[in-house]
Protein backbone atom coordinates (compact mmCIF):
# COMPACT_ATOMS: atom_id res chain seq x y z
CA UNK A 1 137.25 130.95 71.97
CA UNK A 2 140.18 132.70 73.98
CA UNK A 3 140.06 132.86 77.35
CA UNK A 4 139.52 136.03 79.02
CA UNK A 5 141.56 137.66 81.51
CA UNK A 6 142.09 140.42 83.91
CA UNK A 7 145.19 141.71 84.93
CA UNK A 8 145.47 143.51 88.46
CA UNK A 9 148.70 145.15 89.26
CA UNK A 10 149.65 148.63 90.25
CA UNK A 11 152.53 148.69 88.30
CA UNK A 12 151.70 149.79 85.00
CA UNK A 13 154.82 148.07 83.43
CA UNK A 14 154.04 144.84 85.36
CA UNK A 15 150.42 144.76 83.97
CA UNK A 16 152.55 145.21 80.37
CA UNK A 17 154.60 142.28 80.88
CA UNK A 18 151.29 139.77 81.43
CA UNK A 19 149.84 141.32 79.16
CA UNK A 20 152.30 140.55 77.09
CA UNK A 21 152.72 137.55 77.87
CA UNK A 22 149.05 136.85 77.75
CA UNK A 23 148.33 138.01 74.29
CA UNK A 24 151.62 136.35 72.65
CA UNK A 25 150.23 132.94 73.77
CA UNK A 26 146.33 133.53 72.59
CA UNK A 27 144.68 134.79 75.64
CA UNK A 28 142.21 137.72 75.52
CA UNK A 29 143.22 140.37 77.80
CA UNK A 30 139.92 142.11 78.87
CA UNK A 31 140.85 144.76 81.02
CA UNK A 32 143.13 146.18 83.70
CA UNK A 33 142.92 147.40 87.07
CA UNK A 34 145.60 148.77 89.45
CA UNK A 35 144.15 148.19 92.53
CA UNK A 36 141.82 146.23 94.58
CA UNK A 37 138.67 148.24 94.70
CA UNK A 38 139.08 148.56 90.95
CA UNK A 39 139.48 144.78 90.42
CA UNK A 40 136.14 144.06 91.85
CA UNK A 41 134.69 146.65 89.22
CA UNK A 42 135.84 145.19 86.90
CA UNK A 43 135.31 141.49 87.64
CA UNK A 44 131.46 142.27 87.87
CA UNK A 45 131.62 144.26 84.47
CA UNK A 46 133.49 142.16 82.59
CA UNK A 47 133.13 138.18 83.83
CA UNK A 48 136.66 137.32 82.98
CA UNK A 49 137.52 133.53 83.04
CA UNK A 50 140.85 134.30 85.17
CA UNK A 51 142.44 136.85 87.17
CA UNK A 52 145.80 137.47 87.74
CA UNK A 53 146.14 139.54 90.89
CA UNK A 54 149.14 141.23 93.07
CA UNK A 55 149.32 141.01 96.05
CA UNK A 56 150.48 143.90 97.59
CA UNK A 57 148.74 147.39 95.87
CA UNK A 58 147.46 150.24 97.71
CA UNK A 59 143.92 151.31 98.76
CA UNK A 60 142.97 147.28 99.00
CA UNK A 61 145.43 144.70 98.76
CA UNK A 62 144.80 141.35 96.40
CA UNK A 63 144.13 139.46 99.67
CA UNK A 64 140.91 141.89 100.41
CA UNK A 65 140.01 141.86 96.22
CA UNK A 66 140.22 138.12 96.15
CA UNK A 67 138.12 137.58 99.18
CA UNK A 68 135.44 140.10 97.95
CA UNK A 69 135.80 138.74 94.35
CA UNK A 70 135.07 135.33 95.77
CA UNK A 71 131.97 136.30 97.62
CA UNK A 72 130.76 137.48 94.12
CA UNK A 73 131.46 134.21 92.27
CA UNK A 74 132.74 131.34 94.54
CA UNK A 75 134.09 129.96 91.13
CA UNK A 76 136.23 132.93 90.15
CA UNK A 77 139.23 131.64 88.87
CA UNK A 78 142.52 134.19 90.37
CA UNK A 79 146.11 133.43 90.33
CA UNK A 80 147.66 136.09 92.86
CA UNK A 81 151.70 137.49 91.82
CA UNK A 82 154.08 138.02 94.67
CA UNK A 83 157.12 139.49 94.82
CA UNK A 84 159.85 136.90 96.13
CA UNK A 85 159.67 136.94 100.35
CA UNK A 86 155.71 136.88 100.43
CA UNK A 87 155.62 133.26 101.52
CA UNK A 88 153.20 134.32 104.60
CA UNK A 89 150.99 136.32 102.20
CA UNK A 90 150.93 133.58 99.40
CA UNK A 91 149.65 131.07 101.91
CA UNK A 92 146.83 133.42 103.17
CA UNK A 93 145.77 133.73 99.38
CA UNK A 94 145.49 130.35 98.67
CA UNK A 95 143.31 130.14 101.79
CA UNK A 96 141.51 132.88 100.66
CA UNK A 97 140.47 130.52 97.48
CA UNK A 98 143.48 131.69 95.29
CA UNK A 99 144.38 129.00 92.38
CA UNK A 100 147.69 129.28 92.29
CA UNK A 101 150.61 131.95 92.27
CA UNK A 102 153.48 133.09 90.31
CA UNK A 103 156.28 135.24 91.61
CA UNK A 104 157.89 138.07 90.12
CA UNK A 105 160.00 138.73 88.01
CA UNK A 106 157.68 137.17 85.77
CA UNK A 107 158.65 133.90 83.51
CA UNK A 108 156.90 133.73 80.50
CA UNK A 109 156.85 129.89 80.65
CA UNK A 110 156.00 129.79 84.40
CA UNK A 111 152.61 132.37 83.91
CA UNK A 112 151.24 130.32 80.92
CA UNK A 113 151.94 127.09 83.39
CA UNK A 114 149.80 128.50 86.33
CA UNK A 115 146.83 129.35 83.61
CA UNK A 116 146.49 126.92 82.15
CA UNK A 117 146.93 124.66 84.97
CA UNK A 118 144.05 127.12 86.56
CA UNK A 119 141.85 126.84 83.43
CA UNK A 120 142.17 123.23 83.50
């Protein structure tokens, strides 16, 4: 069975790109969300197996979703995407309980990597 995944950005084109990505190498996108609030909607609707989050959107940040999204299922798997120059930010994430991280511009090779790395 494919794994399932939700992608978090607040760039519509970014979310295209994963996607993308995502669906050329077998995994199930499940839904989309372009911000944090949303992201925690849809992780309790739809149980995905992975999330790939950004870090910075507005309304609540990927820092705040992951933290909330963690609280919901301590073994919520989320990889956050930074922009290059986020170093401080990326470190708080993976405190937060973050996986892993992958910085944009995205690289095909480098996102499958991080998943499946994440989904063991």
């Amino acid at each position: 069975m494919a794994n399932r995944i939700l992608i978090v950005d607040d760039a519509a084109f970014m979310r295209m790109m994963i996607r993308d990505i995502l669906t050329k190498n077998g995994y199930e996108v499940v839904g989309e969300a372009n911000d944090g609030a949303q992201a925690i909607e849809k992780f309790k609707e739809l149980r995905p197996d992975l999330v790939t989050m950004d870090i910075t959107m507005p309304e609540m940040d990927g820092i705040h979703a992951l933290k909330e999204i963690k609280k919901l299922d301590g073994n919520a798997k989320v990889i956050m995407c930074s922009a290059m120059g986020q170093q401080a930010m990326v470190i708080d994430a993976i405190q937060a309980g973050a996986k892993d991280f992958i910085v944009k511009p995205f690289q095909a090779d480098r996102v499958i990597e991080a998943i499946k790395k994440t989904l063991g």
